[in-house]
N, C-alpha and C. Protein backbone atom coordinates (compact mmCIF):
# COMPACT_ATOMS: atom_id res chain seq x y z
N UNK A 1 50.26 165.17 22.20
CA UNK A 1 50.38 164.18 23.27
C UNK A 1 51.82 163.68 23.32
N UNK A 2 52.31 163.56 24.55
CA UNK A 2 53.72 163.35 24.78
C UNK A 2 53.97 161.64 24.70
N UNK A 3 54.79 161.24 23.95
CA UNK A 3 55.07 159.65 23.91
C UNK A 3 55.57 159.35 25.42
N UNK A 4 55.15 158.18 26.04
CA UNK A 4 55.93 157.74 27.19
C UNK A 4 57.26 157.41 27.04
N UNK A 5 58.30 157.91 27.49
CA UNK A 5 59.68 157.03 27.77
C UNK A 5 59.54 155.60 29.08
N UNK A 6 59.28 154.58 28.11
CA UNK A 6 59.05 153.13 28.84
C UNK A 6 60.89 152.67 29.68
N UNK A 7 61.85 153.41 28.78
CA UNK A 7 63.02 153.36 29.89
C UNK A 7 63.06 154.17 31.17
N UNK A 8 62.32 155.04 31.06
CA UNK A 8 62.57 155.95 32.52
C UNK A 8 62.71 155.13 33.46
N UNK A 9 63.59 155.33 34.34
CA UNK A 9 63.43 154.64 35.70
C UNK A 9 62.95 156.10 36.71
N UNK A 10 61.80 154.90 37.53
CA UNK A 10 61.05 155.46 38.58
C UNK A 10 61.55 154.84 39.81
N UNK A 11 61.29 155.81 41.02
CA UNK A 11 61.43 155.82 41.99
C UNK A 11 60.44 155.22 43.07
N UNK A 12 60.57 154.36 43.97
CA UNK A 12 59.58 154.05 44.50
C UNK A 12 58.37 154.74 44.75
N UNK A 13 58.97 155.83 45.35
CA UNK A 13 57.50 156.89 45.61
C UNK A 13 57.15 157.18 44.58
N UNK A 14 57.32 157.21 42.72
CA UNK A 14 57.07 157.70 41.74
C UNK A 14 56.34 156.41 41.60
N UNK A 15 56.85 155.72 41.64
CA UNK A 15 55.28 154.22 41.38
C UNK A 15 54.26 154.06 42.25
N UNK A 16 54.42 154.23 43.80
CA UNK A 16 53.65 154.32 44.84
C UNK A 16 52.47 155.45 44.32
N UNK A 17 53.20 156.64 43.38
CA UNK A 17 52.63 157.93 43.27
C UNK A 17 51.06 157.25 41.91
N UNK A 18 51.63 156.47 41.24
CA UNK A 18 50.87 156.08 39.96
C UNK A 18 50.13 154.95 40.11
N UNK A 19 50.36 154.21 41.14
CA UNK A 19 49.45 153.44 41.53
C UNK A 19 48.22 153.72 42.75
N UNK A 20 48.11 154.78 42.96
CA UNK A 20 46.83 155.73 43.48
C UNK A 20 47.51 155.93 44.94
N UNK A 21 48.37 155.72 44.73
CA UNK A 21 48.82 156.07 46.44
C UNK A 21 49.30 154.26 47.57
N UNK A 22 49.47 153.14 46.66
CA UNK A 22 49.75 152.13 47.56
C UNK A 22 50.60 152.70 48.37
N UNK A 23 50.88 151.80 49.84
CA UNK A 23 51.84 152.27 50.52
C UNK A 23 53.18 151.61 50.39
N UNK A 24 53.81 152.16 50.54
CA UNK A 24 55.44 151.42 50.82
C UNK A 24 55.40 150.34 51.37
N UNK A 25 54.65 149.96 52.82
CA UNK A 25 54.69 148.38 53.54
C UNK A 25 53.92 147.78 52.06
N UNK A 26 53.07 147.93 51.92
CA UNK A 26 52.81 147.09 50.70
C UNK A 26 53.45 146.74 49.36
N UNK A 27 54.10 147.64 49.03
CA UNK A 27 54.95 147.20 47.81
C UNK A 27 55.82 146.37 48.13
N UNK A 28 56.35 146.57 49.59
CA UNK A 28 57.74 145.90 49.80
C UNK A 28 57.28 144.44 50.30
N UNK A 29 56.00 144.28 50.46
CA UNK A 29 55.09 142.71 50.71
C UNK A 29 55.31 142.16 49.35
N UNK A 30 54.78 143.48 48.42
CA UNK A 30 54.62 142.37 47.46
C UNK A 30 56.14 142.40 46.64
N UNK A 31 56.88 142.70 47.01
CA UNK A 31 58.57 142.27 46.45
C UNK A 31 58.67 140.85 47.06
N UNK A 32 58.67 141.43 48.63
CA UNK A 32 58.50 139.19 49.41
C UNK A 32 58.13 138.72 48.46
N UNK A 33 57.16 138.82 47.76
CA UNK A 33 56.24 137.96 47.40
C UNK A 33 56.76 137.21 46.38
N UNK A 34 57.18 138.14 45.96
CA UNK A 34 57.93 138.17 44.05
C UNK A 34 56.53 138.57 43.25
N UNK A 35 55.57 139.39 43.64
CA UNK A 35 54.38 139.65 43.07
C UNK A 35 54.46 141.34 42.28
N UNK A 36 55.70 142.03 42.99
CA UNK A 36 56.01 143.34 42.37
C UNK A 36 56.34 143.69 40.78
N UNK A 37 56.20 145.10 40.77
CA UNK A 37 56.97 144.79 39.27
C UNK A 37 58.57 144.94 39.41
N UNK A 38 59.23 144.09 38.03
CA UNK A 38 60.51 143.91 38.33
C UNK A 38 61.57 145.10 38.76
N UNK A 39 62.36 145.17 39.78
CA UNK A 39 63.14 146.29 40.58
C UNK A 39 64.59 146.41 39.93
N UNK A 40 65.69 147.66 39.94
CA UNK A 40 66.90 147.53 39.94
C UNK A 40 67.48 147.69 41.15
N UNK A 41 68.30 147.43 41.65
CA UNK A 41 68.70 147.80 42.60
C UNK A 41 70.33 148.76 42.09
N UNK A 42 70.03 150.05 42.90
CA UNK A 42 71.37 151.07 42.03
C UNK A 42 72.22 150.73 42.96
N UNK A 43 73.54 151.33 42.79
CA UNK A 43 74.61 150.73 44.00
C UNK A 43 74.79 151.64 45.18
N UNK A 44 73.78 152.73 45.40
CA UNK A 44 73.53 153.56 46.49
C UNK A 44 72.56 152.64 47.25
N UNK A 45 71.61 151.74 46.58
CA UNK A 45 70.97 150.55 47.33
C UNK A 45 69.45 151.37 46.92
N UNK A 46 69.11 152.42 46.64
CA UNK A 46 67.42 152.31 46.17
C UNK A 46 67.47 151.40 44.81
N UNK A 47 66.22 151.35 44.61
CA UNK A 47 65.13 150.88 43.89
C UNK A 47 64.60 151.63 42.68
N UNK A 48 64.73 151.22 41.55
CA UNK A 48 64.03 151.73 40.40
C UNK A 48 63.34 150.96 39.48
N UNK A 49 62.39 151.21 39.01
CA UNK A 49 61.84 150.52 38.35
C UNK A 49 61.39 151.20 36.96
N UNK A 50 61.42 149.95 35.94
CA UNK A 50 61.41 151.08 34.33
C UNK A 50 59.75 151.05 34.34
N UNK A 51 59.60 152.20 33.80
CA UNK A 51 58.39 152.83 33.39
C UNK A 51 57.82 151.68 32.72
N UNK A 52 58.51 150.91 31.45
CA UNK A 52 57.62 150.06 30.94
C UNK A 52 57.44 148.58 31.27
N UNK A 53 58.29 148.56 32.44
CA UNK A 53 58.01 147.05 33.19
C UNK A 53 56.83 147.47 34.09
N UNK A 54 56.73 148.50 34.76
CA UNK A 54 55.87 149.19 35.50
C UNK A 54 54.27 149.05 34.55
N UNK A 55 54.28 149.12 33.18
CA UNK A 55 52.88 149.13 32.63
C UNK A 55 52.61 147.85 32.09
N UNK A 56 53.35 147.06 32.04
CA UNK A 56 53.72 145.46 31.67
C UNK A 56 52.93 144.45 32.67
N UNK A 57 53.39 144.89 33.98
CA UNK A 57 53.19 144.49 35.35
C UNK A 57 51.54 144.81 35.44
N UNK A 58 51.32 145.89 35.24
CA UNK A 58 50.00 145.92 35.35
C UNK A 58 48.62 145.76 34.40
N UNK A 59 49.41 145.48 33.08
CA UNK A 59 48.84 145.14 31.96
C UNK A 59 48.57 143.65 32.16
N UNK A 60 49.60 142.85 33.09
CA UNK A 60 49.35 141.28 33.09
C UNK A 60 47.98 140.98 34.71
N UNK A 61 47.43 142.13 35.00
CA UNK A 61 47.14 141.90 36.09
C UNK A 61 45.74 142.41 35.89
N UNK A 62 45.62 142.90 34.69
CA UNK A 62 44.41 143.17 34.37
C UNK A 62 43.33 142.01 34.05
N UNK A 63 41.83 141.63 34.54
CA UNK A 63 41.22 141.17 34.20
C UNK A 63 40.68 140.39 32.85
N UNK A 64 40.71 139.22 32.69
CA UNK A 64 40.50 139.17 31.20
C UNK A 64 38.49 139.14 31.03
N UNK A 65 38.46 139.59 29.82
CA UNK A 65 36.91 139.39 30.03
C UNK A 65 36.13 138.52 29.91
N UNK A 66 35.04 138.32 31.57
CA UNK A 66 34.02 137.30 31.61
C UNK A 66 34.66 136.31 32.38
N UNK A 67 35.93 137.10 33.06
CA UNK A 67 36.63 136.30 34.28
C UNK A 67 36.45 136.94 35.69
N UNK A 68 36.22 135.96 36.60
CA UNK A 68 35.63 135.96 37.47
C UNK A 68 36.58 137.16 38.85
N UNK A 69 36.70 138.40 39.29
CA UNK A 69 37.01 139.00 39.76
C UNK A 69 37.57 138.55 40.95
């Protein structure tokens, strides 16, 4: 089994890709929001995001148990 590299930086469509397919208008709602996971911005102007803020983000968003959905 291959260890994750939690530095990788991903690409929007590479997170869009791992989160089952969200769409782009939606991620970029939830950046408004400040609800995304945390972004870099490179100096070509995309967006990357590290692999392990990416599982961080969704580790804090997980349900705790016997809490109400």
């Amino acid at each position: 089994m291959k260890a994750i590299d939690r530095d990788e930086l991903l690409s929007v469509r590479q997170v869009l890709e791992l989160l089952g397919g969200v769409s782009r208008d939606t991620f970029y709602e939830w950046r408004e929001k400040r609800t995304a996971p945390p972004c870099f911005r490179l100096p070509n102007g995309h967006l990357r995001v590290r692999r392990g803020d990416l599982l961080d983000w969704l580790e804090g968003l997980r349900d705790a148990p016997g809490r109400a959905a």
